[in-house]
N, C-alpha and C. Protein backbone atom coordinates (compact mmCIF):
# COMPACT_ATOMS: atom_id res chain seq x y z
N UNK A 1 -46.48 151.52 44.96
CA UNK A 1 -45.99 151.34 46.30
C UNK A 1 -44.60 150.69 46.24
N UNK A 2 -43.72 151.24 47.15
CA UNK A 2 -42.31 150.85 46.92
C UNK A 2 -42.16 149.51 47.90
N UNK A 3 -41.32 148.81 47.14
CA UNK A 3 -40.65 147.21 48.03
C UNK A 3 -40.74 147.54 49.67
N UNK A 4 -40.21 148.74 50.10
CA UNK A 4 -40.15 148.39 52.02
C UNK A 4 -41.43 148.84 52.06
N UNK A 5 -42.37 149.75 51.51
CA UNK A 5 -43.62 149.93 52.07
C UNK A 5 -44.54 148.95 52.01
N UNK A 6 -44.52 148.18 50.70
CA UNK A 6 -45.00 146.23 51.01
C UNK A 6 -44.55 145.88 51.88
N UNK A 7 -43.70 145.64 51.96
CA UNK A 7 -42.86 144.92 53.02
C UNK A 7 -43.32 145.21 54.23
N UNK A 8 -43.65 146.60 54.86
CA UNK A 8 -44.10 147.03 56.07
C UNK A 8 -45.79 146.82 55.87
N UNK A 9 -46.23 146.56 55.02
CA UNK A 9 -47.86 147.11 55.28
C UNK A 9 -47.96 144.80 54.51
N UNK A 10 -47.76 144.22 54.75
CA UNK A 10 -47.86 142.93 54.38
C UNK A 10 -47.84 142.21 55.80
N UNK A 11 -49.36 142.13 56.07
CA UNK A 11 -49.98 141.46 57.24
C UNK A 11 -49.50 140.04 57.79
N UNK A 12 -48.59 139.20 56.56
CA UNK A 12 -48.43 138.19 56.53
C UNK A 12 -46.69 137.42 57.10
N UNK A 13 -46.69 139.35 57.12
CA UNK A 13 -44.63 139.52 58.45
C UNK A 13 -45.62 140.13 59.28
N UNK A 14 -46.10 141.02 59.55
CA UNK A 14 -46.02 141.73 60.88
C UNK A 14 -47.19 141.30 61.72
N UNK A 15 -48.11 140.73 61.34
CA UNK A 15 -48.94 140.17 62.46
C UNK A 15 -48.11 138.91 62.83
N UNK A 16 -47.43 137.83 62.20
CA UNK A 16 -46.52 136.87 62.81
C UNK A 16 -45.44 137.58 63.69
N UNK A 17 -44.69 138.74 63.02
CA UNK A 17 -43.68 139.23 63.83
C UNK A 17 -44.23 140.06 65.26
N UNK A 18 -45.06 141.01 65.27
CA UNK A 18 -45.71 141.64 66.31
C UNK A 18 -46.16 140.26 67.32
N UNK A 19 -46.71 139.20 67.19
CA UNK A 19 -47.04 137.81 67.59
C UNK A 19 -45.38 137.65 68.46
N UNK A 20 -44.63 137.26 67.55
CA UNK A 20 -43.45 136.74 68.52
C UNK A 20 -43.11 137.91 69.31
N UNK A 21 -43.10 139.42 69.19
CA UNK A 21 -42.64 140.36 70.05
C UNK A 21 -43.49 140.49 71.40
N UNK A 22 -45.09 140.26 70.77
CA UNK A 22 -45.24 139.78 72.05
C UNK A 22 -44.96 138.88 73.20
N UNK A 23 -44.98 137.97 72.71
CA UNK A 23 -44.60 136.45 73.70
C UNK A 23 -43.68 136.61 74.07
N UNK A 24 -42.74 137.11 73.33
CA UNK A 24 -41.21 137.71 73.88
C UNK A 24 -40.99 138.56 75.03
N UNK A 25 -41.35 139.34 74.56
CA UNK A 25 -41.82 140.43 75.96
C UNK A 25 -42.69 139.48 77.18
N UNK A 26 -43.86 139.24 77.26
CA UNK A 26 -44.22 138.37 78.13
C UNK A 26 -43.21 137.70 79.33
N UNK A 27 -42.44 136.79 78.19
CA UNK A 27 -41.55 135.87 79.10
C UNK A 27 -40.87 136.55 79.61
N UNK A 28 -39.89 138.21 79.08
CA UNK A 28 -39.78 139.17 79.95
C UNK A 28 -39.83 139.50 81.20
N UNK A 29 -40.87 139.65 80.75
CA UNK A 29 -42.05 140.11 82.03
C UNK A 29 -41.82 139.55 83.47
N UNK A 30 -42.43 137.79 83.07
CA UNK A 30 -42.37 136.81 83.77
C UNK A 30 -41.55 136.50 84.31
N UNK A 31 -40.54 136.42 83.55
CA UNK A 31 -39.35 136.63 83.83
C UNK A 31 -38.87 137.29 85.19
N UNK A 32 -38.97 138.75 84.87
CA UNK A 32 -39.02 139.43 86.04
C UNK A 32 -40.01 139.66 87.31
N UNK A 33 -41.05 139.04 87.21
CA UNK A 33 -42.10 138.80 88.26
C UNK A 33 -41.06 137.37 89.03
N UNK A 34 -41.01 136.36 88.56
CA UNK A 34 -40.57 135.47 89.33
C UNK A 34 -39.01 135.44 89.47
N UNK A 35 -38.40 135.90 89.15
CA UNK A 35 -36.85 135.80 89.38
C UNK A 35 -36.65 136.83 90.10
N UNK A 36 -37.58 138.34 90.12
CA UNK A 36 -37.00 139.34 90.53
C UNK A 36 -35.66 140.26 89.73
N UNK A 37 -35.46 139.89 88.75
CA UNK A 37 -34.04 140.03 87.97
C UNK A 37 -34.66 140.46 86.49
N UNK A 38 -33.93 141.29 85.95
CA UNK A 38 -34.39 141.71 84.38
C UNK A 38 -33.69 141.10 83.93
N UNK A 39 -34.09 140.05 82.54
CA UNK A 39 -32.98 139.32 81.77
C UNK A 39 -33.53 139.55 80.15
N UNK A 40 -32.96 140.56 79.75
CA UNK A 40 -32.87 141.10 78.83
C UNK A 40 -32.83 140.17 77.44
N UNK A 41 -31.83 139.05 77.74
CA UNK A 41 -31.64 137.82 76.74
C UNK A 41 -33.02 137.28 76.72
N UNK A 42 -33.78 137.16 76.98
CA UNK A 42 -35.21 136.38 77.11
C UNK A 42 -35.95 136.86 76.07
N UNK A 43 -35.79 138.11 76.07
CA UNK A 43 -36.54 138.97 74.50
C UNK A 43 -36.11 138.20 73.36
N UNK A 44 -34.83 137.70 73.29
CA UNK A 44 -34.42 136.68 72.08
C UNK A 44 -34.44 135.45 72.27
N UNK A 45 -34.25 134.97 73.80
CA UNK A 45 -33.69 133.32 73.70
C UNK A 45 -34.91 132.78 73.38
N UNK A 46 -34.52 131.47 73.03
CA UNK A 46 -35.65 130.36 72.67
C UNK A 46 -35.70 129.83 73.97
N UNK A 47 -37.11 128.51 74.07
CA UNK A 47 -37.48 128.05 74.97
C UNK A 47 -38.48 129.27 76.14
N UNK A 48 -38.96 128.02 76.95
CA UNK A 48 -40.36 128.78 77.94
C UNK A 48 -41.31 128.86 77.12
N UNK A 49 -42.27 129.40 78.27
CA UNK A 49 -43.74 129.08 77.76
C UNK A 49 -44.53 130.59 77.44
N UNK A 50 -44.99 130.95 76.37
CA UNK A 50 -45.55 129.52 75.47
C UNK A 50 -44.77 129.36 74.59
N UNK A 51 -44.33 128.96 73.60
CA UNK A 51 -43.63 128.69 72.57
C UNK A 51 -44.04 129.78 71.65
N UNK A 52 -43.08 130.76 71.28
CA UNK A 52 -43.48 131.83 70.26
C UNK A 52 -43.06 131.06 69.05
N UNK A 53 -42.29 130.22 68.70
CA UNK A 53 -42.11 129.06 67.64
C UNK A 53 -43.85 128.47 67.32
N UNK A 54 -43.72 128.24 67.89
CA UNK A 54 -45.35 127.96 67.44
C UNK A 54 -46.63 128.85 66.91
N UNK A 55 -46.57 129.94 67.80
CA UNK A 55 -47.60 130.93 67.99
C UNK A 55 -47.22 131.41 66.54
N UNK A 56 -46.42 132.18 65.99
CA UNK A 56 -45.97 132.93 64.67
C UNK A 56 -45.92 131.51 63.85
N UNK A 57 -45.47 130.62 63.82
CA UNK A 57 -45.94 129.55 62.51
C UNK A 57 -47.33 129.45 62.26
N UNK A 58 -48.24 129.18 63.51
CA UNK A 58 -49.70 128.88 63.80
C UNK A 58 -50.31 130.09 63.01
N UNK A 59 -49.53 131.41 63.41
CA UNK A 59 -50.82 132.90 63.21
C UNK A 59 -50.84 132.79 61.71
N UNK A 60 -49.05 132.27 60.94
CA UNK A 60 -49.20 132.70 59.83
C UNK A 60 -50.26 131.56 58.92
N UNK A 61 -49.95 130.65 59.28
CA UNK A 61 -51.06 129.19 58.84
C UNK A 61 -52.08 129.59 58.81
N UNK A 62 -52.46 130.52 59.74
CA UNK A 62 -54.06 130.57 59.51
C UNK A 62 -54.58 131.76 58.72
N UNK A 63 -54.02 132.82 59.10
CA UNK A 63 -53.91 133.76 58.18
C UNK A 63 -54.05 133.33 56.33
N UNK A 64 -53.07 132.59 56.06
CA UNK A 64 -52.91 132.14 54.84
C UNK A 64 -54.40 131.54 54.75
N UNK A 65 -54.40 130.21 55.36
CA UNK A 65 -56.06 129.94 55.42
C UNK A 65 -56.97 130.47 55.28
N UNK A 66 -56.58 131.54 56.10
CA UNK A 66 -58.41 132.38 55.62
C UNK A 66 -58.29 133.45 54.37
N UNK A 67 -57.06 133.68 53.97
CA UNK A 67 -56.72 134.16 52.52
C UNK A 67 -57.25 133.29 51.21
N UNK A 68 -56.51 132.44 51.38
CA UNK A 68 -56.02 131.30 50.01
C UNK A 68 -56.93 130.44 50.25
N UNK A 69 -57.63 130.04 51.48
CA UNK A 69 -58.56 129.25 51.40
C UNK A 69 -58.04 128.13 51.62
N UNK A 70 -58.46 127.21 53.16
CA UNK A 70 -57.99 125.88 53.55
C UNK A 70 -57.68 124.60 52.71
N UNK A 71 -58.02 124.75 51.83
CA UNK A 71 -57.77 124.13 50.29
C UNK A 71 -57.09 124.25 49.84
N UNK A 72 -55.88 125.16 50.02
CA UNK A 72 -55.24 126.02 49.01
C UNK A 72 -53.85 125.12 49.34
N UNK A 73 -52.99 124.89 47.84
CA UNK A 73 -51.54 124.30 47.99
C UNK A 73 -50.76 125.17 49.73
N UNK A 74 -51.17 126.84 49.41
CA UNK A 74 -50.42 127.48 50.37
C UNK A 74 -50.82 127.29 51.81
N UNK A 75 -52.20 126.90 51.78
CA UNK A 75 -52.68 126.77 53.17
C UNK A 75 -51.24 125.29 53.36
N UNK A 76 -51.62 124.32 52.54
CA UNK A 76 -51.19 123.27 52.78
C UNK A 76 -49.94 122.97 53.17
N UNK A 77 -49.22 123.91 52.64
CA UNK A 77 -47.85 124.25 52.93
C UNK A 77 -47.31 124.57 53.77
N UNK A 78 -47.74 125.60 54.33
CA UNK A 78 -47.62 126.96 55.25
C UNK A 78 -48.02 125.34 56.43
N UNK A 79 -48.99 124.92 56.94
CA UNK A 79 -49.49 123.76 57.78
C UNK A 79 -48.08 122.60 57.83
N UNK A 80 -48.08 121.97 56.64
CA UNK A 80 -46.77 120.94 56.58
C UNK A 80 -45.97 121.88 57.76
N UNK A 81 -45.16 122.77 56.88
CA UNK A 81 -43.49 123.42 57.84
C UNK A 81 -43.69 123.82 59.15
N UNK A 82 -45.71 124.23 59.63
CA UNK A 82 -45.81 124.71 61.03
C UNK A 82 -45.37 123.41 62.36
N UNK A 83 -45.71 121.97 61.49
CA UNK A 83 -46.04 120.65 61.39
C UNK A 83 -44.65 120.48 62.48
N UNK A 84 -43.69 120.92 61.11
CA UNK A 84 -42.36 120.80 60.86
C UNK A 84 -41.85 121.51 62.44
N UNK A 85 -41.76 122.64 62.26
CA UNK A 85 -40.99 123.58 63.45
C UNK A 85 -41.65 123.27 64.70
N UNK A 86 -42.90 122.91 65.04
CA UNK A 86 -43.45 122.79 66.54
C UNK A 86 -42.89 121.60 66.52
N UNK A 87 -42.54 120.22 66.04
CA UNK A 87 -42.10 118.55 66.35
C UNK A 87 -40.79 119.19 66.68
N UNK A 88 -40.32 120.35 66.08
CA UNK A 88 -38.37 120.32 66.06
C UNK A 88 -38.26 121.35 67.81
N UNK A 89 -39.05 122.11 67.62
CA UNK A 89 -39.11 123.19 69.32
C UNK A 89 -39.28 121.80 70.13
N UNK A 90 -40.43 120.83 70.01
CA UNK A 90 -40.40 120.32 71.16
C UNK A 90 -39.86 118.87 71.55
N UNK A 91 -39.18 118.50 69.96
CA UNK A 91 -37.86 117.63 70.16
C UNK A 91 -36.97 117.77 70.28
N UNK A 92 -36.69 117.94 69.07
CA UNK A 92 -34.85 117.89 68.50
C UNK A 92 -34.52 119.14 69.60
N UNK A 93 -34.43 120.24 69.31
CA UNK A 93 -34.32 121.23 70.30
C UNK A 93 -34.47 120.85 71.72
N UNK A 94 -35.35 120.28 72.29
CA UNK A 94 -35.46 120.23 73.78
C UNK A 94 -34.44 119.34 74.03
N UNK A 95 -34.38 118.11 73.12
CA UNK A 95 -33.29 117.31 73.80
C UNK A 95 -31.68 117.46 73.33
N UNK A 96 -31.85 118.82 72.59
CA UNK A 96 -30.24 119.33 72.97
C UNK A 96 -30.23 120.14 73.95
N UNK A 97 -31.41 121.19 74.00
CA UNK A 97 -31.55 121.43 75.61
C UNK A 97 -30.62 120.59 76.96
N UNK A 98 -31.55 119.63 76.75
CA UNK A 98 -31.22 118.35 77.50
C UNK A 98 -29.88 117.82 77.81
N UNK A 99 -29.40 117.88 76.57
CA UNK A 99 -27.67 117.39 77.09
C UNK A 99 -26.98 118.39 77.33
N UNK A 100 -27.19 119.66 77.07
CA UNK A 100 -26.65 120.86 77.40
C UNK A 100 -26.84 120.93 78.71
N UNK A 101 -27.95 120.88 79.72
CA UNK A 101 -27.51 120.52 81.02
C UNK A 101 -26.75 119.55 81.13
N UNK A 102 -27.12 118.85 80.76
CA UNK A 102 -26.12 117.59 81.69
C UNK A 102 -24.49 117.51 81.10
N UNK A 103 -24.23 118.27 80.33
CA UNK A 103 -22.65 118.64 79.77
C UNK A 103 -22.58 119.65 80.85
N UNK A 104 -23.21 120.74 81.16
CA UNK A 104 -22.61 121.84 81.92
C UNK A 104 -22.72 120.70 83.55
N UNK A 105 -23.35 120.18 83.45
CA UNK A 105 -23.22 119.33 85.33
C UNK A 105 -22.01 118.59 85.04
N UNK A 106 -21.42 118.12 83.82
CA UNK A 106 -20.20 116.83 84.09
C UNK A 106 -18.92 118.31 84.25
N UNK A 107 -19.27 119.05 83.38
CA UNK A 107 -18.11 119.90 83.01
C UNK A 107 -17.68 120.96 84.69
N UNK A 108 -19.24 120.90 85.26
CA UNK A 108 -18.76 121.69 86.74
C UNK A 108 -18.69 121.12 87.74
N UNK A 109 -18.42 119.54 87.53
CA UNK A 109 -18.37 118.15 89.08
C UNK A 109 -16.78 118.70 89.02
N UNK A 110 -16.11 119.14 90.03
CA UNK A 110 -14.76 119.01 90.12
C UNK A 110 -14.25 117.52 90.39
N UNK A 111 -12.95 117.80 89.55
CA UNK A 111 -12.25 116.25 89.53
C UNK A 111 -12.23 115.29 88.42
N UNK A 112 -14.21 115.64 87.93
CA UNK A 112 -14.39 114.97 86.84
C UNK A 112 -13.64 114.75 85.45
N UNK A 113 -13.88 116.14 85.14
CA UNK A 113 -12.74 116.51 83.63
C UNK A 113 -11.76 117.85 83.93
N UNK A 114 -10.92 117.63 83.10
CA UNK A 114 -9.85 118.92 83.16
C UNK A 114 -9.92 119.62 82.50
N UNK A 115 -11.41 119.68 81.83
CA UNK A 115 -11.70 120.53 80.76
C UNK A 115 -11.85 122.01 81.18
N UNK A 116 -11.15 122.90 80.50
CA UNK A 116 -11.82 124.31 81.07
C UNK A 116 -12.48 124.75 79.60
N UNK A 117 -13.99 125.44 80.04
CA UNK A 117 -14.76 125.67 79.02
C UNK A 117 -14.69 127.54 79.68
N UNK A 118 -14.98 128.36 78.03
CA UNK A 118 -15.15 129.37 78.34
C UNK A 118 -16.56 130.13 78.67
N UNK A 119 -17.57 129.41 78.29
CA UNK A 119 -18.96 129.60 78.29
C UNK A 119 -19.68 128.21 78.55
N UNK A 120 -20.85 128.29 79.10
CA UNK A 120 -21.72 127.51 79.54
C UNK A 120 -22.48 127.48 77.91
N UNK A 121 -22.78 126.11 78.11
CA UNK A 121 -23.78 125.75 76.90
C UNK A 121 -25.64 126.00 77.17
N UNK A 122 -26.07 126.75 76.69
CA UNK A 122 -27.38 127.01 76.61
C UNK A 122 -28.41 126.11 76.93
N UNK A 123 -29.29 126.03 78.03
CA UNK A 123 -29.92 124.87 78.26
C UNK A 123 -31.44 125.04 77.41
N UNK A 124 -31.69 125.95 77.66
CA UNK A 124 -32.53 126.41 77.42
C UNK A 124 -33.07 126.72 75.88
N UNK A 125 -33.58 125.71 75.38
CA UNK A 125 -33.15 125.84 73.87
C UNK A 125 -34.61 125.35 72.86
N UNK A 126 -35.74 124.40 73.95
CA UNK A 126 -36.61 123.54 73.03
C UNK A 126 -37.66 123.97 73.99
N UNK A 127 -38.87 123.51 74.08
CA UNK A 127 -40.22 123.33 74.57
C UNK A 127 -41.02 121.94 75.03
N UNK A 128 -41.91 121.94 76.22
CA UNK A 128 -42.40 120.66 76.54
C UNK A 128 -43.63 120.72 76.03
N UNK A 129 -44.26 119.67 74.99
CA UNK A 129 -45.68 119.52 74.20
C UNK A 129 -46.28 120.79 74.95
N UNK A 130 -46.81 121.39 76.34
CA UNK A 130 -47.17 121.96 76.88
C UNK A 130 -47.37 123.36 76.19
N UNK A 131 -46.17 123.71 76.26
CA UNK A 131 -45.58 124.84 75.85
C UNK A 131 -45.79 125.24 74.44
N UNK A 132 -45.91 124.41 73.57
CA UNK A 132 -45.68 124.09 72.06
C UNK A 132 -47.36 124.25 71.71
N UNK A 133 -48.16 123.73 72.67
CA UNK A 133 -49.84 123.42 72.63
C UNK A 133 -50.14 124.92 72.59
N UNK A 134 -49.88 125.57 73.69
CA UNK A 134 -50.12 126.82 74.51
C UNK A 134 -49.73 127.69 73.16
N UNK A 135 -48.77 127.88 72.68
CA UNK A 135 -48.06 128.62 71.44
C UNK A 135 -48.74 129.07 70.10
N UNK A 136 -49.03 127.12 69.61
CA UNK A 136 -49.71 127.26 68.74
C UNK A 136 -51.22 127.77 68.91
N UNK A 137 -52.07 127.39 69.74
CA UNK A 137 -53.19 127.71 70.23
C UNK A 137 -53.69 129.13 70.26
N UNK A 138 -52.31 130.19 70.63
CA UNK A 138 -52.34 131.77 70.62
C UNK A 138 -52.00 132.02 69.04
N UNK A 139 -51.26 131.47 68.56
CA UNK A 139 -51.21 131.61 66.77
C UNK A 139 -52.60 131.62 66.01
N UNK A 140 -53.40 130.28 66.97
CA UNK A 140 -54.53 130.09 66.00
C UNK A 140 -55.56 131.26 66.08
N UNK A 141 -55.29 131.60 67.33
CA UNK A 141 -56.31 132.84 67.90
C UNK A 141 -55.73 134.36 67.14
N UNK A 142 -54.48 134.47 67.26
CA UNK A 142 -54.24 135.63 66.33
C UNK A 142 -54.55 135.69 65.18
N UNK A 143 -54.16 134.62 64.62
CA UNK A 143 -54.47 134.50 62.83
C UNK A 143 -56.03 134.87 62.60
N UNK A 144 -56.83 133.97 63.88
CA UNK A 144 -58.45 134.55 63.58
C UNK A 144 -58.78 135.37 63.48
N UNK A 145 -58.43 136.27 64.41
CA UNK A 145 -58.81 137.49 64.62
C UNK A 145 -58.15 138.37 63.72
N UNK A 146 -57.20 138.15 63.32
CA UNK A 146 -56.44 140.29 62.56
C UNK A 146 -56.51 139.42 60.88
């Protein structure tokens, strides 16, 4: 079997990746149910609920788990970095989120600064525990199941 046909038939990318395409799409979706508006960027941006950061770390964690066996260095591993990326979605990330609004509110008070910016800074960038819960929770359920 040749390198891309592993590559394509290796459960351990494409049930994580098919995982984030879903959630992706979703927020899509949602997207367009409540805004009324198609926003195409949503298929990629980070942030909203649920956290596909989570869900694809979570599916692959468990997956590995029920491979290698919850015992296993790899289970253990694969768990640490999931550990890792859901604390960073729903910190570090949210609270640059965070000042990213409040830079685009100083930068559009007229009077305030004389700054002219060419783009707005991304607010939208991290997750609230909520979101991050919800994420991983659909990871754990995918990984069970496929």
């Amino acid at each position: 079997m040749g390198i891309i046909s592993q590559f394509i038939h290796n459960k351990y990318i494409y049930i994580p990746f098919f995982t984030w395409l879903a959630i992706q799409a979703f927020k899509v979706l949602w997207d367009l149910v409540t805004t009324k508006k198609f926003n195409f960027k949503r298929i990629l941006g980070a942030g909203g609920m649920p956290s596909s950061h989570s869900a694809v770390v979570m599916s692959l964690t468990v997956l590995i788990g029920r491979n290698a066996g919850f015992d296993s260095y790899a289970f253990a591993a694969a768990f640490v970095f999931s550990c890792i990326v859901m604390y960073d979605a729903a910190g570090v990330r949210r609270a640059a989120g965070k000042q990213a609004r409040l830079l685009n509110k100083i930068i559009d008070t007229p009077g305030l600064t004389g700054v002219q910016v060419q783009e707005r800074l991304v607010e939208v960038l991290g997750h609230t525990p909520l979101q991050v819960f919800v994420g991983a929770a659909i990871g754990i359920i995918v990984g069970s199941i496929f």
